[in-house]
PDB file of N, CA and C in Angstrom:
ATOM      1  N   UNK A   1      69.891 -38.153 199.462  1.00  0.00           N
ATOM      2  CA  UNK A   1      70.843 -38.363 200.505  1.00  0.00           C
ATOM      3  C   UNK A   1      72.198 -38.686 199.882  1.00  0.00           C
ATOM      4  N   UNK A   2      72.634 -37.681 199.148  1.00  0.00           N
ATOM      5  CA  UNK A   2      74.109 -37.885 198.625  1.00  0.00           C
ATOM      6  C   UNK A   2      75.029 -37.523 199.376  1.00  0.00           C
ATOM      7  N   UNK A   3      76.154 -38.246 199.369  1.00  0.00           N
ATOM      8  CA  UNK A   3      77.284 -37.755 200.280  1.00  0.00           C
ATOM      9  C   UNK A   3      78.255 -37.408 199.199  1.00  0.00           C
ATOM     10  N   UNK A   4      78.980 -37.192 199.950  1.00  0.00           N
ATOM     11  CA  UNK A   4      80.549 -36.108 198.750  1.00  0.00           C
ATOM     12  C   UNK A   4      81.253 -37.599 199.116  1.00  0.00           C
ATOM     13  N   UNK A   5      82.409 -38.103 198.326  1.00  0.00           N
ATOM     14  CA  UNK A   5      83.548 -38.725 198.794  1.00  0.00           C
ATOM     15  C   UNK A   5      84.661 -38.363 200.093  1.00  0.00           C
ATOM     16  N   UNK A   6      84.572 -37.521 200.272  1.00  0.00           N
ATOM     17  CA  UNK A   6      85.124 -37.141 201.588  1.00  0.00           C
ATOM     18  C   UNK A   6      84.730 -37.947 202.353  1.00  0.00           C
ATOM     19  N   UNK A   7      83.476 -37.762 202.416  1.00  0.00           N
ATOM     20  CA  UNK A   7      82.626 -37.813 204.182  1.00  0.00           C
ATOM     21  C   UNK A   7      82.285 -39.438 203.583  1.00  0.00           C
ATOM     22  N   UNK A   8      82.310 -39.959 202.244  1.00  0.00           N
ATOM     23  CA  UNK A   8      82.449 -41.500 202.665  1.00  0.00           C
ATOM     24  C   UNK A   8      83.469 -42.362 202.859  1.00  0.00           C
ATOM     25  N   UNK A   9      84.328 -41.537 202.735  1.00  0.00           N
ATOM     26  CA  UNK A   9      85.657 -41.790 202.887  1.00  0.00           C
ATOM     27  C   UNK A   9      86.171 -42.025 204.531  1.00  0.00           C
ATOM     28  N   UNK A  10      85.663 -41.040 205.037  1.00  0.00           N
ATOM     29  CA  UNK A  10      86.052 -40.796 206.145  1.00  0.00           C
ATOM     30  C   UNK A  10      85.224 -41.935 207.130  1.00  0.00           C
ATOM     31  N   UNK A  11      83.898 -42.181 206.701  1.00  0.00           N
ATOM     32  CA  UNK A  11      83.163 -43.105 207.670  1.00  0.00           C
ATOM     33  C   UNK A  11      83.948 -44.517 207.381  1.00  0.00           C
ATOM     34  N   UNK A  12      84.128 -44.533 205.929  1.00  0.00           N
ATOM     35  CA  UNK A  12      84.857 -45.992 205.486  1.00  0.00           C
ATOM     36  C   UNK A  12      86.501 -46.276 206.621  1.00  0.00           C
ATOM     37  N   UNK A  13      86.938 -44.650 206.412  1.00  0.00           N
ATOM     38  CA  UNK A  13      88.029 -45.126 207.698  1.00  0.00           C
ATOM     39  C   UNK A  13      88.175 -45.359 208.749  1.00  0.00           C
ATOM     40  N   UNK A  14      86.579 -44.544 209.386  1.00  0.00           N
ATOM     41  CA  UNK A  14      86.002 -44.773 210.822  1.00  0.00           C
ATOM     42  C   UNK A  14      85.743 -46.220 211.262  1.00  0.00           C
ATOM     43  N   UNK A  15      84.735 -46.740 210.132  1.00  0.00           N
ATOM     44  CA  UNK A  15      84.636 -47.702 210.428  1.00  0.00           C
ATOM     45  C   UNK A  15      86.018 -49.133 210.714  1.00  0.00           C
ATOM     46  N   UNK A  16      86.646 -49.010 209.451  1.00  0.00           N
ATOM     47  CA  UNK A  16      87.546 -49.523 209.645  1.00  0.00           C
ATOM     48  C   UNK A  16      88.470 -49.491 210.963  1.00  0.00           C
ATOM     49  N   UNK A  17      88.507 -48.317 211.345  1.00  0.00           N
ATOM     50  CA  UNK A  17      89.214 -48.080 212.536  1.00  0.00           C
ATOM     51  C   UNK A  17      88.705 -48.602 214.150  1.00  0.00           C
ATOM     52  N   UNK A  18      87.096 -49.060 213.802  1.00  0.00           N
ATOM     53  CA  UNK A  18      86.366 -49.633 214.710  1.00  0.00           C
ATOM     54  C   UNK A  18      86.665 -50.998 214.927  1.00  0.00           C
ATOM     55  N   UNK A  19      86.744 -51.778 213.781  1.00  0.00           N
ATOM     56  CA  UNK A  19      87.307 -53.080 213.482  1.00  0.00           C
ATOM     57  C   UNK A  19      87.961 -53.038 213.679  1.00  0.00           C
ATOM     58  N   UNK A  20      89.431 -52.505 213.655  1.00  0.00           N
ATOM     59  CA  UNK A  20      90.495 -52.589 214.128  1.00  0.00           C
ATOM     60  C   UNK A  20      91.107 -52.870 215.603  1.00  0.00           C
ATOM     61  N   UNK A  21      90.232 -51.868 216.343  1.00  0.00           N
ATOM     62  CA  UNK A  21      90.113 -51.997 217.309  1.00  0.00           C
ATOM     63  C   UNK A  21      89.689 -52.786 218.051  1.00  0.00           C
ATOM     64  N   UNK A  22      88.153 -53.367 217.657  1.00  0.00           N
ATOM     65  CA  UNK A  22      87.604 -54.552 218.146  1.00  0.00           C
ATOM     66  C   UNK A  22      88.632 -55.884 218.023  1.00  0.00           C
ATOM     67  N   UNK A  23      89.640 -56.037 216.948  1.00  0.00           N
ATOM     68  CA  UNK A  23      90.187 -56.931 216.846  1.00  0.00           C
ATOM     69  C   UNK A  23      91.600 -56.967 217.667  1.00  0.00           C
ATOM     70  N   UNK A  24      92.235 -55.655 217.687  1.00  0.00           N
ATOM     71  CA  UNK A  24      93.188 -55.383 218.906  1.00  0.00           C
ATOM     72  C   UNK A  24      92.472 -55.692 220.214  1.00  0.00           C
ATOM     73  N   UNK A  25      91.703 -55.697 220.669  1.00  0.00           N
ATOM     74  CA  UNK A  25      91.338 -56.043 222.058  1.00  0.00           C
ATOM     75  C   UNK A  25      91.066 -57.061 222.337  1.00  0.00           C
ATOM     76  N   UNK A  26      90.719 -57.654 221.035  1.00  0.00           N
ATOM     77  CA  UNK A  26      89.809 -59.623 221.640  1.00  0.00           C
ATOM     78  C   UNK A  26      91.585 -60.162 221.376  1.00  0.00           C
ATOM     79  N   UNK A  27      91.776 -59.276 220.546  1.00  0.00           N
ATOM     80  CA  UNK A  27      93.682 -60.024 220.680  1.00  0.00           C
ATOM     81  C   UNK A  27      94.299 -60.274 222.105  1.00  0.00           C
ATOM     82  N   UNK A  28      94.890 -58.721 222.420  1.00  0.00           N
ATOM     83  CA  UNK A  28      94.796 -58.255 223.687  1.00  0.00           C
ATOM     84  C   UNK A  28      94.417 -59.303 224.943  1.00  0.00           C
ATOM     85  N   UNK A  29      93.077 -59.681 225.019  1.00  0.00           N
ATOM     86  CA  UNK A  29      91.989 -60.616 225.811  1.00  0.00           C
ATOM     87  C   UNK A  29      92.682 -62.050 225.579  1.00  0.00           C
ATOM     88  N   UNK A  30      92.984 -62.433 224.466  1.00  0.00           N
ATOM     89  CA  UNK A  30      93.426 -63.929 224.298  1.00  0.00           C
ATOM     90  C   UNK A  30      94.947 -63.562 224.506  1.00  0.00           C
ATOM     91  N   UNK A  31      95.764 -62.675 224.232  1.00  0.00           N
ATOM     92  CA  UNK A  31      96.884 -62.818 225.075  1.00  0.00           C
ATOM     93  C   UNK A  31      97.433 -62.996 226.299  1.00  0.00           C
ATOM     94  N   UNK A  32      96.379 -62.202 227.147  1.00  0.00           N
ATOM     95  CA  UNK A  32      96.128 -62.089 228.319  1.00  0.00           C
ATOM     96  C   UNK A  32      95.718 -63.663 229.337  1.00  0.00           C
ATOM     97  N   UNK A  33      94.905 -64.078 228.451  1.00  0.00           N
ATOM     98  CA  UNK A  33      94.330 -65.765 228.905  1.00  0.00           C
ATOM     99  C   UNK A  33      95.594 -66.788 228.818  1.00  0.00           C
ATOM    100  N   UNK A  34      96.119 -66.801 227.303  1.00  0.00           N
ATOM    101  CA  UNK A  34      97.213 -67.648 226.979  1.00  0.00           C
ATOM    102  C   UNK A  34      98.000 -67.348 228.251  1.00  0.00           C
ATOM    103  N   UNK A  35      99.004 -66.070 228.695  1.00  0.00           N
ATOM    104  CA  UNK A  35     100.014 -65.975 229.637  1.00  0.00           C
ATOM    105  C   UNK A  35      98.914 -66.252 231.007  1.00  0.00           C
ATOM    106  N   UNK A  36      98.025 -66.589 231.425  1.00  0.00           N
ATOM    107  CA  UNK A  36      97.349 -67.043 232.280  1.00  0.00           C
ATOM    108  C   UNK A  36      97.623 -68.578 232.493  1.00  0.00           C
ATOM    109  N   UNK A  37      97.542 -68.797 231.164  1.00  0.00           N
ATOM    110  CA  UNK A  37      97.462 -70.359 231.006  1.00  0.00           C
ATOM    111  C   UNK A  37      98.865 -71.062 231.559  1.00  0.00           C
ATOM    112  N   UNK A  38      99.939 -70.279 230.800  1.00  0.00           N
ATOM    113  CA  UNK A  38     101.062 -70.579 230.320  1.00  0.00           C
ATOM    114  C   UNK A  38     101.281 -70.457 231.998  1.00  0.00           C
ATOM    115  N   UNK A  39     101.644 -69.629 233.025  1.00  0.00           N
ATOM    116  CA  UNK A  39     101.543 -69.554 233.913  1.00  0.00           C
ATOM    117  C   UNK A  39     101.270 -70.230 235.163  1.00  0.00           C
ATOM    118  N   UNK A  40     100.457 -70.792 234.750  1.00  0.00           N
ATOM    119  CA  UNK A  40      99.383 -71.709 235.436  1.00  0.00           C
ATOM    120  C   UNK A  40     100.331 -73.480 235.130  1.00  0.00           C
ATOM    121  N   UNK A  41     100.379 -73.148 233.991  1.00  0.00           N
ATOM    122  CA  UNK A  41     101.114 -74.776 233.699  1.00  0.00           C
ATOM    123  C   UNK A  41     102.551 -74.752 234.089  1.00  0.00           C
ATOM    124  N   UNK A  42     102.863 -73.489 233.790  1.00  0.00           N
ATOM    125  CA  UNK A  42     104.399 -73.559 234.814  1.00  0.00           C
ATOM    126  C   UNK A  42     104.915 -74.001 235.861  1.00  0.00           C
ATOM    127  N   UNK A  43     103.803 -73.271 236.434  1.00  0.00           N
ATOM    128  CA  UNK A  43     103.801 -73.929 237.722  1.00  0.00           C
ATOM    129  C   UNK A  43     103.427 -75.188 238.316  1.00  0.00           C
ATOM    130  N   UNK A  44     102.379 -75.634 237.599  1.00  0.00           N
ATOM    131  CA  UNK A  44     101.692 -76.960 237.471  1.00  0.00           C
ATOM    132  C   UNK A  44     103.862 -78.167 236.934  1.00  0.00           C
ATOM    133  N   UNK A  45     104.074 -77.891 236.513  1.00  0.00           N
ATOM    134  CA  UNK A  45     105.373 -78.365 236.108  1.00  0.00           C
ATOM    135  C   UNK A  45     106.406 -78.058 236.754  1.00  0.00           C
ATOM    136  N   UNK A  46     106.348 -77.100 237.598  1.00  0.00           N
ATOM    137  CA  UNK A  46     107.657 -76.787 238.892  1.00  0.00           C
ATOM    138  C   UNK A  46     106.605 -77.698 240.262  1.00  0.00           C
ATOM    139  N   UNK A  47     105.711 -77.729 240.279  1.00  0.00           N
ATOM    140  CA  UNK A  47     105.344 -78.682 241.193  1.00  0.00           C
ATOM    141  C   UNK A  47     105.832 -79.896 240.552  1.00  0.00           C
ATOM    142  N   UNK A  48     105.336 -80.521 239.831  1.00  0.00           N
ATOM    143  CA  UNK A  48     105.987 -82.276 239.393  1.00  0.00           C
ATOM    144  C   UNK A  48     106.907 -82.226 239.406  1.00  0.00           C
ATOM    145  N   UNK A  49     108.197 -81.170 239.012  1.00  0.00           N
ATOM    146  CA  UNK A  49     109.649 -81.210 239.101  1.00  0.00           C
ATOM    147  C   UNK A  49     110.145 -81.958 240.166  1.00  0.00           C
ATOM    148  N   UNK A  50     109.258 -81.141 241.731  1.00  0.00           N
ATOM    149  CA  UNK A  50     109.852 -80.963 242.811  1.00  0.00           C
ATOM    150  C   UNK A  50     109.489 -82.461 243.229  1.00  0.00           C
ATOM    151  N   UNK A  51     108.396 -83.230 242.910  1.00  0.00           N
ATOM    152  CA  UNK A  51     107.899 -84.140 242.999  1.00  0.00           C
ATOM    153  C   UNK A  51     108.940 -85.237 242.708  1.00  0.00           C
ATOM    154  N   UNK A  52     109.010 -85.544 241.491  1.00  0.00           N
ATOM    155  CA  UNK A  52     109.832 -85.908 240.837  1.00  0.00           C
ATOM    156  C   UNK A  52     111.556 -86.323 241.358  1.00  0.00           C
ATOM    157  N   UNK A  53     112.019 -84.891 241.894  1.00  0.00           N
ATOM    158  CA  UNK A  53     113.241 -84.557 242.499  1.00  0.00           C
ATOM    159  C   UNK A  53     113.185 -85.551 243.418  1.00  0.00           C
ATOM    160  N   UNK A  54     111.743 -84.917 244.399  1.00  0.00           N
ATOM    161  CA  UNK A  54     111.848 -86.044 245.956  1.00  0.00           C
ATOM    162  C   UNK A  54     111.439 -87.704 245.404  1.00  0.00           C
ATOM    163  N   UNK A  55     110.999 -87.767 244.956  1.00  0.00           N
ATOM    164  CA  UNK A  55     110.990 -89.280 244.562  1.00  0.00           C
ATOM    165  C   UNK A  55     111.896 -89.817 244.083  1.00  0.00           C
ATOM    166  N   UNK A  56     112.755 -89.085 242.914  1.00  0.00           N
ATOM    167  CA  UNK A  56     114.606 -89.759 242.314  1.00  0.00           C
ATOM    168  C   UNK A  56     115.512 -90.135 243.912  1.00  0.00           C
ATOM    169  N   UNK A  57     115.327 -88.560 244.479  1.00  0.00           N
ATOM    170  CA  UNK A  57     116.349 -89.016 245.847  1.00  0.00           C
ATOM    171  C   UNK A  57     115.374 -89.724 246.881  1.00  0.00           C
ATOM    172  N   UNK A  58     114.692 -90.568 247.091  1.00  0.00           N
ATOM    173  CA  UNK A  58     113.877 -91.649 247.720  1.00  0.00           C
ATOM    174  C   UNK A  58     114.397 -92.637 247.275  1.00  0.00           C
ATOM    175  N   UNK A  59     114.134 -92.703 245.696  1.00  0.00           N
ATOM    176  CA  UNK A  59     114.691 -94.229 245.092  1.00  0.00           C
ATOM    177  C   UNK A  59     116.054 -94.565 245.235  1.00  0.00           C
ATOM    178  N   UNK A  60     116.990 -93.013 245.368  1.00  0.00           N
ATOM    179  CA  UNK A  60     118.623 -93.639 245.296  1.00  0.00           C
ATOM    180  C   UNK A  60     119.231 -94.148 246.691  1.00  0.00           C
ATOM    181  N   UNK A  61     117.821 -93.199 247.942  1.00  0.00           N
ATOM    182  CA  UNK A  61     118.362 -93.607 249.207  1.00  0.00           C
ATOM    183  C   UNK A  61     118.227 -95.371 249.350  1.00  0.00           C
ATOM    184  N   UNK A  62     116.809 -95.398 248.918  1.00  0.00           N
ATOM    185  CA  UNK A  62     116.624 -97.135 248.780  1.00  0.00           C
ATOM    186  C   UNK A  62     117.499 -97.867 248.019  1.00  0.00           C
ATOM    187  N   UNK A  63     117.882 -97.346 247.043  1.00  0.00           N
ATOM    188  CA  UNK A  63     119.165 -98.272 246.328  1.00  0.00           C
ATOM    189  C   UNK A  63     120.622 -98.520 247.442  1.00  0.00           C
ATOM    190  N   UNK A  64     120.729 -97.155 247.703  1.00  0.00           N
ATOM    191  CA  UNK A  64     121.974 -97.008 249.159  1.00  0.00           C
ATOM    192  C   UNK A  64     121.750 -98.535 249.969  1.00  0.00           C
ATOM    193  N   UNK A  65     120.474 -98.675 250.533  1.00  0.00           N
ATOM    194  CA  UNK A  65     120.012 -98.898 251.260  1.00  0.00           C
ATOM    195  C   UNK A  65     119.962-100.653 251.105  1.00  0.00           C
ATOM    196  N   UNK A  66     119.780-100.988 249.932  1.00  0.00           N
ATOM    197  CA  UNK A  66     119.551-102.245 249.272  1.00  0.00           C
ATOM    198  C   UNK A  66     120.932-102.847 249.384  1.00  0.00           C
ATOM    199  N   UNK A  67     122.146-101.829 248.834  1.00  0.00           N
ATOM    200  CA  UNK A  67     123.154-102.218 248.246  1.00  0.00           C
ATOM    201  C   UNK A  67     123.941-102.262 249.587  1.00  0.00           C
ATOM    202  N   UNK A  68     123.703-101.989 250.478  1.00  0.00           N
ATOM    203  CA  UNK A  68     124.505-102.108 251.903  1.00  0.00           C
ATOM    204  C   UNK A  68     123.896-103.322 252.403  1.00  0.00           C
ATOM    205  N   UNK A  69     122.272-103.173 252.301  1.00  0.00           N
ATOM    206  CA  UNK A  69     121.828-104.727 253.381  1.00  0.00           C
ATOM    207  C   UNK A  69     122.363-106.217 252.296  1.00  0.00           C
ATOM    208  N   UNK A  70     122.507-105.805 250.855  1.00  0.00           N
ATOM    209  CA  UNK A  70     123.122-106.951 250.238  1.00  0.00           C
ATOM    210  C   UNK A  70     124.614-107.371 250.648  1.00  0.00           C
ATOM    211  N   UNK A  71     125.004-106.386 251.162  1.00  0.00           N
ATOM    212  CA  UNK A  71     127.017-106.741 251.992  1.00  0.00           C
ATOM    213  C   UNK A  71     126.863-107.180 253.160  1.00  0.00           C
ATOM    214  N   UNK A  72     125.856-106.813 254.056  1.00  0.00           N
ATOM    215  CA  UNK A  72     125.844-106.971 255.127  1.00  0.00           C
ATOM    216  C   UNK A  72     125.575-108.583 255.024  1.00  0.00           C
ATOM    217  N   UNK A  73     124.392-108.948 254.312  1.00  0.00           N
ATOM    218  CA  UNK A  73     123.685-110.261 254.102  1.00  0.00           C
ATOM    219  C   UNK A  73     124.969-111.124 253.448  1.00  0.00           C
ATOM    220  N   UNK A  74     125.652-110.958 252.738  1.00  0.00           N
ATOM    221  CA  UNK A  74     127.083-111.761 251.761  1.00  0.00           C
ATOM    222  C   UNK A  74     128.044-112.059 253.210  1.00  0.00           C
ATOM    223  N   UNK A  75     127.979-110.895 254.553  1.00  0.00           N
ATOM    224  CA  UNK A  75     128.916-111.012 255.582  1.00  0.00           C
ATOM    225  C   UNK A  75     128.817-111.953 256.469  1.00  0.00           C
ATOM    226  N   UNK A  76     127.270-112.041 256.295  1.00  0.00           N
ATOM    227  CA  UNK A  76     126.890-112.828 257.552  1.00  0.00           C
ATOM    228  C   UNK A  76     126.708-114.249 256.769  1.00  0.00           C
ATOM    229  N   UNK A  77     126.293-114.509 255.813  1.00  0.00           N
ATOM    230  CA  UNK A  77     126.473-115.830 254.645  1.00  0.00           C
ATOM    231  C   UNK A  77     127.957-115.911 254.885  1.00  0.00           C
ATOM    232  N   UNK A  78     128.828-115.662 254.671  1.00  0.00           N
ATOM    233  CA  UNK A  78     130.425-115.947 254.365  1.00  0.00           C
ATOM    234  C   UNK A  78     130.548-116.562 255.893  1.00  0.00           C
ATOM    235  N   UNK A  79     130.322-115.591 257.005  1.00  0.00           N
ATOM    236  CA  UNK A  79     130.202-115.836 258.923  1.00  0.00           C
ATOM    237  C   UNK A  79     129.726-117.575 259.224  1.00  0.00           C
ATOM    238  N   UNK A  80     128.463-117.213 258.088  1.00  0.00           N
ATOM    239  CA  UNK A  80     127.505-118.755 258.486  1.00  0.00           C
ATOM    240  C   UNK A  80     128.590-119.776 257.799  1.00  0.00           C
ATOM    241  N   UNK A  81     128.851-119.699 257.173  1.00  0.00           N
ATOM    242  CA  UNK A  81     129.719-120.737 255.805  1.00  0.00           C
ATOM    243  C   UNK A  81     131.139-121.284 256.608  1.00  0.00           C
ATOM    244  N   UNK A  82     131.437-120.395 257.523  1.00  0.00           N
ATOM    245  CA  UNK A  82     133.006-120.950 258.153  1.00  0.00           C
ATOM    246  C   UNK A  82     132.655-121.404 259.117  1.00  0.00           C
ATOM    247  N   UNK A  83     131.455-120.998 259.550  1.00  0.00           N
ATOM    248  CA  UNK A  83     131.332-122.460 260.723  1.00  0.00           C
ATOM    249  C   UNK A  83     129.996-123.209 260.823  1.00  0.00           C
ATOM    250  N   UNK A  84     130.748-123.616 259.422  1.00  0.00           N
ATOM    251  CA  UNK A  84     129.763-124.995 259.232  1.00  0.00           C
ATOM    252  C   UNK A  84     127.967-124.902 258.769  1.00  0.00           C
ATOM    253  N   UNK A  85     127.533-123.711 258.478  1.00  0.00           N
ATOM    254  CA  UNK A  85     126.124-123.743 257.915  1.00  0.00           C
ATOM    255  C   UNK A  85     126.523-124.385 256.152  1.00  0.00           C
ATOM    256  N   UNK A  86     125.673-124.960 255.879  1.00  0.00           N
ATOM    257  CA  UNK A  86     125.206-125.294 254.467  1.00  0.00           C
ATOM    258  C   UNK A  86     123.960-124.965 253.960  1.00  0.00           C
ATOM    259  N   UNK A  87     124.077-124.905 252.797  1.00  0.00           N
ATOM    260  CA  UNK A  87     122.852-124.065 251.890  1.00  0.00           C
ATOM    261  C   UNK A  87     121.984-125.051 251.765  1.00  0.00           C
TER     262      UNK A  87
END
């Protein structure tokens, strides 16, 4: 069962060319997963953004909110103080 160099040549490139392939596709396959992934967490992170967003402007309305009932409270302390309340 002798072969010529040609024809082992040629299976040696076949084969090789099989491997090649097998390894382009499981590539292929894990590229495919990664931009799945990547995707997936993107979005997972434009949700918390938005989260995030509404909770910063929650906290600044409450600061608004703090920093007015503290004037209001200094107005009516100063009100109490001129006629005659003591601390």
């Amino acid at each position: 069962m002798k072969k010529d160099i040609a024809t082992l040549l040629a299976e040696e490139i076949n084969l090789q060319k099989n491997v090649t392939d097998d390894v382009l596709n499981r590539t292929k396959a894990l590229i495919m997963s990664a931009k799945r992934a990547s995707s997936h967490y993107q979005k997972e992170s434009e949700k918390c953004n938005i989260g995030i967003d509404t909770c910063e402007g929650g906290r600044e309305k409450a600061e608004a909110a703090l920093i007015e009932e503290r004037k209001l409270s200094a107005l009516w302390e100063t009100r109490a103080i001129e006629f005659g309340w003591k601390d």
